[in-house]
C-alpha atoms as a PDB file:
ATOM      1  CA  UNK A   1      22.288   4.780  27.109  1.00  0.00           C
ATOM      2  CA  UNK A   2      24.580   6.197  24.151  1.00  0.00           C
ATOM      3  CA  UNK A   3      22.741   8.571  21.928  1.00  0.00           C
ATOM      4  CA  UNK A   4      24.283   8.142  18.586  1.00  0.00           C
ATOM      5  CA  UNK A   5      24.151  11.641  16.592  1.00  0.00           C
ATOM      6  CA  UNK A   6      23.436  11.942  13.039  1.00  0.00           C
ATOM      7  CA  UNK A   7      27.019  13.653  11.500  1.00  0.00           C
ATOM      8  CA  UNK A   8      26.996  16.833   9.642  1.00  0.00           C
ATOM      9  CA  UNK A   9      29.582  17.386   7.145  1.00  0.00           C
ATOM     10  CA  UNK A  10      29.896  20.726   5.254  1.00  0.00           C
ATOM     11  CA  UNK A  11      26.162  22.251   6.711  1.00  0.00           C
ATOM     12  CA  UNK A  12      24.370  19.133   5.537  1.00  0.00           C
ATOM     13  CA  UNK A  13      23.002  16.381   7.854  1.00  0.00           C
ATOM     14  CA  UNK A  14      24.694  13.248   6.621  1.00  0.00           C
ATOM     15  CA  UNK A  15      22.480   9.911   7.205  1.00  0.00           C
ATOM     16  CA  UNK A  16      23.611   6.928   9.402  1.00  0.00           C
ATOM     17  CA  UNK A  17      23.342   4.790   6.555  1.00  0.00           C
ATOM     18  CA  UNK A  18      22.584   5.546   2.835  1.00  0.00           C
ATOM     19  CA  UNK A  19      19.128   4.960   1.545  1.00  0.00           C
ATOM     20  CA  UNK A  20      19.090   2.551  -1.942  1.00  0.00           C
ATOM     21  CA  UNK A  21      16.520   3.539  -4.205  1.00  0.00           C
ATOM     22  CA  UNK A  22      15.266  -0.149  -5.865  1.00  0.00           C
ATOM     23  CA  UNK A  23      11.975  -0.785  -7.555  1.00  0.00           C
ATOM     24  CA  UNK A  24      10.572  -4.731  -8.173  1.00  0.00           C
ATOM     25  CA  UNK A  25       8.452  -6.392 -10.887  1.00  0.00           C
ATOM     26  CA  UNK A  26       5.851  -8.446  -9.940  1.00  0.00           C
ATOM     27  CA  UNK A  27       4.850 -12.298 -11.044  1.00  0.00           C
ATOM     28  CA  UNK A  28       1.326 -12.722 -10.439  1.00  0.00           C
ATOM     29  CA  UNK A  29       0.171 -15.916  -9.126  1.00  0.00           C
ATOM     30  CA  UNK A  30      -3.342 -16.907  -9.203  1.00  0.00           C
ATOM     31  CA  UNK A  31      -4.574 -18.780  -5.985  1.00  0.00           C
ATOM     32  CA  UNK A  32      -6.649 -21.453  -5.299  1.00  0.00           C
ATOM     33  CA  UNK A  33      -9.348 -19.691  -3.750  1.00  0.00           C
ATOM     34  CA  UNK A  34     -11.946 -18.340  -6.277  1.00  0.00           C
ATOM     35  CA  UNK A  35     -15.947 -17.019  -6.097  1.00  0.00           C
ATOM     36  CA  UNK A  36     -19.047 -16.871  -7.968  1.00  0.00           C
ATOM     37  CA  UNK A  37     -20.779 -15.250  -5.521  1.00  0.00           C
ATOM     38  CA  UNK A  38     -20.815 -12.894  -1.922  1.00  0.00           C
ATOM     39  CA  UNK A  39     -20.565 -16.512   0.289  1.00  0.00           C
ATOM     40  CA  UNK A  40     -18.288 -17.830  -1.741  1.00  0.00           C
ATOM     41  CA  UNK A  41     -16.350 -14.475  -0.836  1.00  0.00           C
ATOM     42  CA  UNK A  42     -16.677 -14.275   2.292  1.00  0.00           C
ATOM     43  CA  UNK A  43     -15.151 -18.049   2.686  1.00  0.00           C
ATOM     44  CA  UNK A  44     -12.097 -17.061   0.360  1.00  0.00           C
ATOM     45  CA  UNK A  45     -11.886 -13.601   2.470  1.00  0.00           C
ATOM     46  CA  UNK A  46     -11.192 -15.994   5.809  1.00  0.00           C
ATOM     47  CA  UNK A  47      -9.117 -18.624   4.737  1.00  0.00           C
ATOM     48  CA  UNK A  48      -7.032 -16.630   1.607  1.00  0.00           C
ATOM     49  CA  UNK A  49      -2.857 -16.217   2.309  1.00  0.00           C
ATOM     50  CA  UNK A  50      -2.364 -13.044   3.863  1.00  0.00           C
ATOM     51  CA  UNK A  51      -0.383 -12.088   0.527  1.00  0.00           C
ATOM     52  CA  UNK A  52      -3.698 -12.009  -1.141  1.00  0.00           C
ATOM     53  CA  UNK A  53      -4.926  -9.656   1.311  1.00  0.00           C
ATOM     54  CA  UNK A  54      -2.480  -7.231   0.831  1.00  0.00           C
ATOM     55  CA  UNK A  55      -2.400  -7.880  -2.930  1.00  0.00           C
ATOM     56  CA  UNK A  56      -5.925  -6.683  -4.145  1.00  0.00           C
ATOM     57  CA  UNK A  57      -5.669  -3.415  -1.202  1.00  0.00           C
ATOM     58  CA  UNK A  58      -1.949  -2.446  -1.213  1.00  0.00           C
ATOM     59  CA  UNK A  59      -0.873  -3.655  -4.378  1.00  0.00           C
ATOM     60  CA  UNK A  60      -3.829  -2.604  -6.385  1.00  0.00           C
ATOM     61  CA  UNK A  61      -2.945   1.430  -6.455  1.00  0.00           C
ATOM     62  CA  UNK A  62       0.056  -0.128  -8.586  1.00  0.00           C
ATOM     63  CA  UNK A  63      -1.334  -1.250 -11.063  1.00  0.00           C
ATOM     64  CA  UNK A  64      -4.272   1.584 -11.217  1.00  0.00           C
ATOM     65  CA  UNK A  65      -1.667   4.430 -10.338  1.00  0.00           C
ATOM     66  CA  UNK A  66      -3.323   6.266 -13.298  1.00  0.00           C
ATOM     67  CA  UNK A  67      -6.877   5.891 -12.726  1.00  0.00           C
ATOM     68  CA  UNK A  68      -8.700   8.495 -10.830  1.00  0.00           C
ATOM     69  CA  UNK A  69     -12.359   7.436 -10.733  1.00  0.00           C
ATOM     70  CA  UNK A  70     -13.559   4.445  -9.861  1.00  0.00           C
ATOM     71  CA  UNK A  71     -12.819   1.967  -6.446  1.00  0.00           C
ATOM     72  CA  UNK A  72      -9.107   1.726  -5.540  1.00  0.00           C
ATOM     73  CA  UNK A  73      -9.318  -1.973  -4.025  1.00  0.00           C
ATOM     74  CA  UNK A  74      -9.779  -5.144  -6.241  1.00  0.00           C
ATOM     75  CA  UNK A  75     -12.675  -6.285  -3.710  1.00  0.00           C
ATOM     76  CA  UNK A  76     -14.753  -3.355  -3.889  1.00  0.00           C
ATOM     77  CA  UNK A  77     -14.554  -3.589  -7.533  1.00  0.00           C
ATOM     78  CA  UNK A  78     -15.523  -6.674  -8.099  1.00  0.00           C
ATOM     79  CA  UNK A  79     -18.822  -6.407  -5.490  1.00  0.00           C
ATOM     80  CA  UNK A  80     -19.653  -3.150  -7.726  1.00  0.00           C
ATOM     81  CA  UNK A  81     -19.160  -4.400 -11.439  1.00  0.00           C
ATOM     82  CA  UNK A  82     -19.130  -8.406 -10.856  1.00  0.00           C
ATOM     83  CA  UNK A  83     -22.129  -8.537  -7.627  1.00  0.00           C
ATOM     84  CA  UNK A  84     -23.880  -4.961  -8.860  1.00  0.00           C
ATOM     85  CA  UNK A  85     -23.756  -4.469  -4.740  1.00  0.00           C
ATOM     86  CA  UNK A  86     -23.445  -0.850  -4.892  1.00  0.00           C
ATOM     87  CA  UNK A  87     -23.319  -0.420  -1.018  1.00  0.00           C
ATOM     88  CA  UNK A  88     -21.431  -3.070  -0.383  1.00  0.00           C
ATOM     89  CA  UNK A  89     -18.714  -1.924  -3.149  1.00  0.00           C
ATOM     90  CA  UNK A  90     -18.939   1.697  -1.515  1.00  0.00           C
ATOM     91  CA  UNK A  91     -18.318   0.328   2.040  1.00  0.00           C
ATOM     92  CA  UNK A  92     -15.795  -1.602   1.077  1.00  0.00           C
ATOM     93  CA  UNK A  93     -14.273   0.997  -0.764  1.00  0.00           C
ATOM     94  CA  UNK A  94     -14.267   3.144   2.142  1.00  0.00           C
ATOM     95  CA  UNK A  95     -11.875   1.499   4.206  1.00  0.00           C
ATOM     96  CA  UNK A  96      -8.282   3.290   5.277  1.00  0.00           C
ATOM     97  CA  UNK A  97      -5.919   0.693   4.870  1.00  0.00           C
ATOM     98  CA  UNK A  98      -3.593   3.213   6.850  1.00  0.00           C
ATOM     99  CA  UNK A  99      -5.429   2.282  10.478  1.00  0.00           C
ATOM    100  CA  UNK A 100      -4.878  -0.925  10.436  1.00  0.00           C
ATOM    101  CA  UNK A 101      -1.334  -2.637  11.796  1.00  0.00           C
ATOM    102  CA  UNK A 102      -2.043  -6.254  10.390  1.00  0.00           C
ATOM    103  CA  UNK A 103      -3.036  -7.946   7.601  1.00  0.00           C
ATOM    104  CA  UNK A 104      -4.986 -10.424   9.913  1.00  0.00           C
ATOM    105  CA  UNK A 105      -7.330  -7.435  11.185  1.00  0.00           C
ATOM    106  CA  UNK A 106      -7.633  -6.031   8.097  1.00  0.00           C
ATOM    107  CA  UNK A 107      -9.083  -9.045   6.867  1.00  0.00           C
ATOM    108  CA  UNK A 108     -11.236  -9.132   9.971  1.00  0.00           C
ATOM    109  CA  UNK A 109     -12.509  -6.012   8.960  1.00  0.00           C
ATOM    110  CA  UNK A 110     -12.985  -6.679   5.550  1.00  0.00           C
ATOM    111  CA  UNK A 111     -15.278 -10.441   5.978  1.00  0.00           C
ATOM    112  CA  UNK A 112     -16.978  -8.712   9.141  1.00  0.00           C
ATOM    113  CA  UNK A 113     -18.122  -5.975   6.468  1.00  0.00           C
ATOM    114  CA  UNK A 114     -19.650  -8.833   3.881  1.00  0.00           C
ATOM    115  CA  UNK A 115     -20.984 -10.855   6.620  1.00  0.00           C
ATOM    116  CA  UNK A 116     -22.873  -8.302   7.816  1.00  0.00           C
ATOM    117  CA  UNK A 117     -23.942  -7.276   4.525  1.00  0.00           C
ATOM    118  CA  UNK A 118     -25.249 -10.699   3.401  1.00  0.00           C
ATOM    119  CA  UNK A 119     -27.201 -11.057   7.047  1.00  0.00           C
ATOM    120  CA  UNK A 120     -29.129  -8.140   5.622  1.00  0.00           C
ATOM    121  CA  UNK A 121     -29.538  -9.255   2.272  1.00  0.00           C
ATOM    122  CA  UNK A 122     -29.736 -12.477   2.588  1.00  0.00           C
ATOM    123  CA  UNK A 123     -30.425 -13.194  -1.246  1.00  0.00           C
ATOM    124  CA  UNK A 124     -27.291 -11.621  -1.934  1.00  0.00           C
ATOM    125  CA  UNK A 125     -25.219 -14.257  -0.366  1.00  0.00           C
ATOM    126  CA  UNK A 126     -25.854 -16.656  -3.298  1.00  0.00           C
ATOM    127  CA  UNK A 127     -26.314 -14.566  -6.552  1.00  0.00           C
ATOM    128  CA  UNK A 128     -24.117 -15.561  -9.278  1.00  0.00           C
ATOM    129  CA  UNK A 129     -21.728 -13.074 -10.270  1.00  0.00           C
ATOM    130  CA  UNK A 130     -21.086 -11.700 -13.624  1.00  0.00           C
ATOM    131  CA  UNK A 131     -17.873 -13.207 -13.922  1.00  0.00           C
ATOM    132  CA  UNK A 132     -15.451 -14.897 -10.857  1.00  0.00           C
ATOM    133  CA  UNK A 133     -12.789 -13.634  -8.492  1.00  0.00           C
ATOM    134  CA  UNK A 134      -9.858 -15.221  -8.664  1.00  0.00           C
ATOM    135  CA  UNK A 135      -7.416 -14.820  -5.463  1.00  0.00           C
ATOM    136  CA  UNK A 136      -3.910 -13.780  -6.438  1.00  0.00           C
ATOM    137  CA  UNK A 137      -0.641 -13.405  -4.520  1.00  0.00           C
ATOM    138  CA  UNK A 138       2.615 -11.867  -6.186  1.00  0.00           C
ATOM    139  CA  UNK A 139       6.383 -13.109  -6.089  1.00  0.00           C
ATOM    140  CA  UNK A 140       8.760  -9.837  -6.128  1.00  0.00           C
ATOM    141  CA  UNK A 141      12.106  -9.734  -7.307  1.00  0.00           C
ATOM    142  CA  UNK A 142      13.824  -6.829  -6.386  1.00  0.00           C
ATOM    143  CA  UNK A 143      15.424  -4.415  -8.688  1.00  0.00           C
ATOM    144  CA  UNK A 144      18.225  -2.043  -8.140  1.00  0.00           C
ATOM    145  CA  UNK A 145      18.197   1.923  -9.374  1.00  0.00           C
ATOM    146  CA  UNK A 146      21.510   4.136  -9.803  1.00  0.00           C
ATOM    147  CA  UNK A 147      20.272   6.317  -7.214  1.00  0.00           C
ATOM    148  CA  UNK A 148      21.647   6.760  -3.532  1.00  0.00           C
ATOM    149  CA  UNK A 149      21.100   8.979  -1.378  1.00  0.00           C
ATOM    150  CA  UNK A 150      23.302  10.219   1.859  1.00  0.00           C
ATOM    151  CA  UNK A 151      21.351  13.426   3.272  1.00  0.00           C
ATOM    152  CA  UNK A 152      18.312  14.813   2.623  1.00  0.00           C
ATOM    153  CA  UNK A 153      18.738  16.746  -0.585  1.00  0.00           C
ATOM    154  CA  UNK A 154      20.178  13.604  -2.666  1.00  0.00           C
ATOM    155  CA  UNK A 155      16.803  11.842  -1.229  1.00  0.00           C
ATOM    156  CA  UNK A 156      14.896  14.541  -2.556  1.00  0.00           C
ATOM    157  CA  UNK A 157      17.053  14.073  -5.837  1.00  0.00           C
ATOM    158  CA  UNK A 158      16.739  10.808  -5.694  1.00  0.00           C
ATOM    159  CA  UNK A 159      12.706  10.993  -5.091  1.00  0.00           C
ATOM    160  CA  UNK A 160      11.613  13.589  -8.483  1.00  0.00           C
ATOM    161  CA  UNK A 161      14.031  10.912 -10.163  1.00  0.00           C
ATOM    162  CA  UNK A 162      12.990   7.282  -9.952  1.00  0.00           C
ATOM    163  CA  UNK A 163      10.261   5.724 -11.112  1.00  0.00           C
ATOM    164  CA  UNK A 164       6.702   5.347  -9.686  1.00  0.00           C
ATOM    165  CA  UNK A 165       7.375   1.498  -9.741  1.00  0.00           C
ATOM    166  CA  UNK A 166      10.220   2.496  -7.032  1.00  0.00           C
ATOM    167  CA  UNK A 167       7.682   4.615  -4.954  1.00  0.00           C
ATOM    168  CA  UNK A 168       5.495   2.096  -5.021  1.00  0.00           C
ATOM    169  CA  UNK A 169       8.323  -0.786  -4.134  1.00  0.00           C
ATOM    170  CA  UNK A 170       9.725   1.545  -0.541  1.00  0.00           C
ATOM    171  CA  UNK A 171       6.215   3.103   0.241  1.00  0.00           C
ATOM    172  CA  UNK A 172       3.257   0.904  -0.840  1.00  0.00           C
ATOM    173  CA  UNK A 173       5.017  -2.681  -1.179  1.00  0.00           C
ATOM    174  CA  UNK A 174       7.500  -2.370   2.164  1.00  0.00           C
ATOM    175  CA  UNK A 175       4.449  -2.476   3.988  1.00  0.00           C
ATOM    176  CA  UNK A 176       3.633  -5.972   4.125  1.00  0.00           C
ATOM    177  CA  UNK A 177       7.946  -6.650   4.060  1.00  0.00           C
ATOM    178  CA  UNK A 178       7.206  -3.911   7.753  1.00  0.00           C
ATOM    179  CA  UNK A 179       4.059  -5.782   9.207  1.00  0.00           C
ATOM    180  CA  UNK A 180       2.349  -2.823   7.649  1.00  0.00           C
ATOM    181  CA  UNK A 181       3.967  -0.527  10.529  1.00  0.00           C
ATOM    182  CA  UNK A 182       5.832   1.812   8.302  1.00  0.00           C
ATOM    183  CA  UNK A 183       6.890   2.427   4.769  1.00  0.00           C
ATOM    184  CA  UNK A 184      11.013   2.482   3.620  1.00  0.00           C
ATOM    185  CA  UNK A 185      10.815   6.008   3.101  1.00  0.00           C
ATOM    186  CA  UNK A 186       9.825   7.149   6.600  1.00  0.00           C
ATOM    187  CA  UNK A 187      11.867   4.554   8.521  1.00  0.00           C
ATOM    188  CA  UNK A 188      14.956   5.846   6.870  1.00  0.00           C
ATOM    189  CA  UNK A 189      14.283   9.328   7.564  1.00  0.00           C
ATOM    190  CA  UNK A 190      13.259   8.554  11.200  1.00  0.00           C
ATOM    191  CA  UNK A 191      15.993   6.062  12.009  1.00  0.00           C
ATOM    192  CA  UNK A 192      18.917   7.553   9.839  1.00  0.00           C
ATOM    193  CA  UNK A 193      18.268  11.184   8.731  1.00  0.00           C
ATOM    194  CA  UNK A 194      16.649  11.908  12.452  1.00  0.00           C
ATOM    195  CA  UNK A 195      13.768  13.471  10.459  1.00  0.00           C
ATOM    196  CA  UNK A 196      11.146  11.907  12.750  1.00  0.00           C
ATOM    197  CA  UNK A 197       8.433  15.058  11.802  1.00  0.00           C
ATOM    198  CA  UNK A 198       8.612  14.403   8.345  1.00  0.00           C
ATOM    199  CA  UNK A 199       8.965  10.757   8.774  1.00  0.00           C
ATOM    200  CA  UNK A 200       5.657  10.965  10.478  1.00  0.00           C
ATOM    201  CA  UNK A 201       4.191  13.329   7.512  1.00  0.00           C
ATOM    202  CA  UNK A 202       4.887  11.221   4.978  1.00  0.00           C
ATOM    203  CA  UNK A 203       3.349   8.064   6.848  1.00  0.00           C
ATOM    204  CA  UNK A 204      -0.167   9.879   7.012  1.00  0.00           C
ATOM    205  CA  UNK A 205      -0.429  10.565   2.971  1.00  0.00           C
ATOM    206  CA  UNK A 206      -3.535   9.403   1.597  1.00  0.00           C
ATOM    207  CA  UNK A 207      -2.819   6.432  -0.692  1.00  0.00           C
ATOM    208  CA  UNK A 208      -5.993   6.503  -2.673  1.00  0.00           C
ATOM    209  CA  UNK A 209      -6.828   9.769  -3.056  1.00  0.00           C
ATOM    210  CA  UNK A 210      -4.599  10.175  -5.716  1.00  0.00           C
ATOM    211  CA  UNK A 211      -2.011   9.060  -8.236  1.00  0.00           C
ATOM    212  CA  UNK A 212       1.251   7.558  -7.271  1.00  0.00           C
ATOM    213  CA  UNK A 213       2.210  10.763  -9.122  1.00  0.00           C
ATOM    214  CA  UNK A 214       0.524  12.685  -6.474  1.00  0.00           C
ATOM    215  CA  UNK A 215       2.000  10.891  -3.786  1.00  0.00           C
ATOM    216  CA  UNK A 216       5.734  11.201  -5.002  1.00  0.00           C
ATOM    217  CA  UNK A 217       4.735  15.448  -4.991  1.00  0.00           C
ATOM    218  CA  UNK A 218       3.424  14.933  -1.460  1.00  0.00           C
ATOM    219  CA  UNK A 219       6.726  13.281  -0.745  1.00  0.00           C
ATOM    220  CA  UNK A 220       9.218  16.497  -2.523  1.00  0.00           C
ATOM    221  CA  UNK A 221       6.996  18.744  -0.508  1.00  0.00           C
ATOM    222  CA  UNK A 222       7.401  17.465   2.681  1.00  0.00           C
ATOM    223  CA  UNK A 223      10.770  16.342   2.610  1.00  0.00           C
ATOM    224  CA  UNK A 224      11.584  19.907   0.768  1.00  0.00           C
ATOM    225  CA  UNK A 225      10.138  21.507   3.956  1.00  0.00           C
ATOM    226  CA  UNK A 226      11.846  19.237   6.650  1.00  0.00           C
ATOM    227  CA  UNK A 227      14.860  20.837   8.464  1.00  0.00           C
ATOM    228  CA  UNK A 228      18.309  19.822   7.044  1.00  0.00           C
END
């Protein structure tokens, strides 16, 4: 086995490859599953696209990058200020979208957490909701930045730089583009910087916790601290 080593030109660990710094805009689609109420839910929850899935959990800090209070995923949202099922909207709510390694047991997860909720409030199940839940997917179209970067301190350049929509495109939105195994950001530093520490780091930040904001300082301070 040849062990390719990562070059080092002038004191500074040059990458593999370079890492391009794109962002995307989004075009909502609205799909045909809707609800009215928790079994309605639960039978869009099972049979929705896996896009769908991802879109109201991953794709939702995206759109509410700026909002501190208040529930993180679309779902748990909608039980709390469509349903009024405050424990349902709190469990749901509480779920780590980091654990899981598929969209299929996340959704799993997510109808075995209604199901049993409606088994123990059974009157639940079919109380109209304030207003409906429409399933939505989203088309991306990519979008290219100026910034490249070949080592680690034109990565950090390039991270205190771009956009949040760009954070969001390599760590939030390459997720369902990795089979939710990774994020752009850490597979690049792993694979072509040989950062595999920091790589790791940055794949155990707390996506709703914070801003995107607060994730992009996360980022500076642990790539900062990684060994050039």
């Amino acid at each position: 086995m040849v062990t390719i080593e990562t070059p080092v030109l002038d004191g500074r660990r040059t990458a593999l490859r370079p890492f391009y710094f794109n962002s995307s805009a989004h075009l909502l689609r609205i799909g045909r599953e809707q609800a009215n109420n928790l079994s309605e839910f639960l039978d869009a929850i099972r049979s929705c696209p896996e896009d769908s899935i991802f879109q109201h959990t991953f794709r939702t800090l995206q759109e509410h990058h700026f909002i501190r209070e208040g529930f993180s995923n679309d779902f748990a949202e909608w039980a709390l200020t469509a349903c009024n099922e405050v424990e349902l909207a709190e469990r749901l709510a509480s779920i780590d979208v980091r654990e899981f390694t598929s969209l299929q047991s996340l959704r799993n997860h997510i109808a075995g957490m209604i199901e049993e909720y409606v088994r123990r409030n059974p009157r639940a199940a079919t109380r109209a909701a304030i207003k409906t839940f429409y399933f939505c997917a989203s088309d991306i179209i990519v979008l290219p930045t100026p910034f490249v970067a070949h080592d680690r301190d034109e990565f950090l350049e390039g991270l205190t730089k771009v956009s949040v929509h760009c954070i969001h495109h390599h760590f939030i939105e390459a997720r369902l583009r990795l089979k939710l195994r990774s994020n752009d950001f850490s597979v690049w530093l792993e694979e072509d910087l040989k950062l595999a520490q920091a790589a790791r780091r940055l794949e155990r930040i707390d996506i709703y916790t914070g801003t995107l904001e607060d994730v992009r300082r996360q980022m500076v301070r642990i790539v900062g601290n990684a060994s050039a």
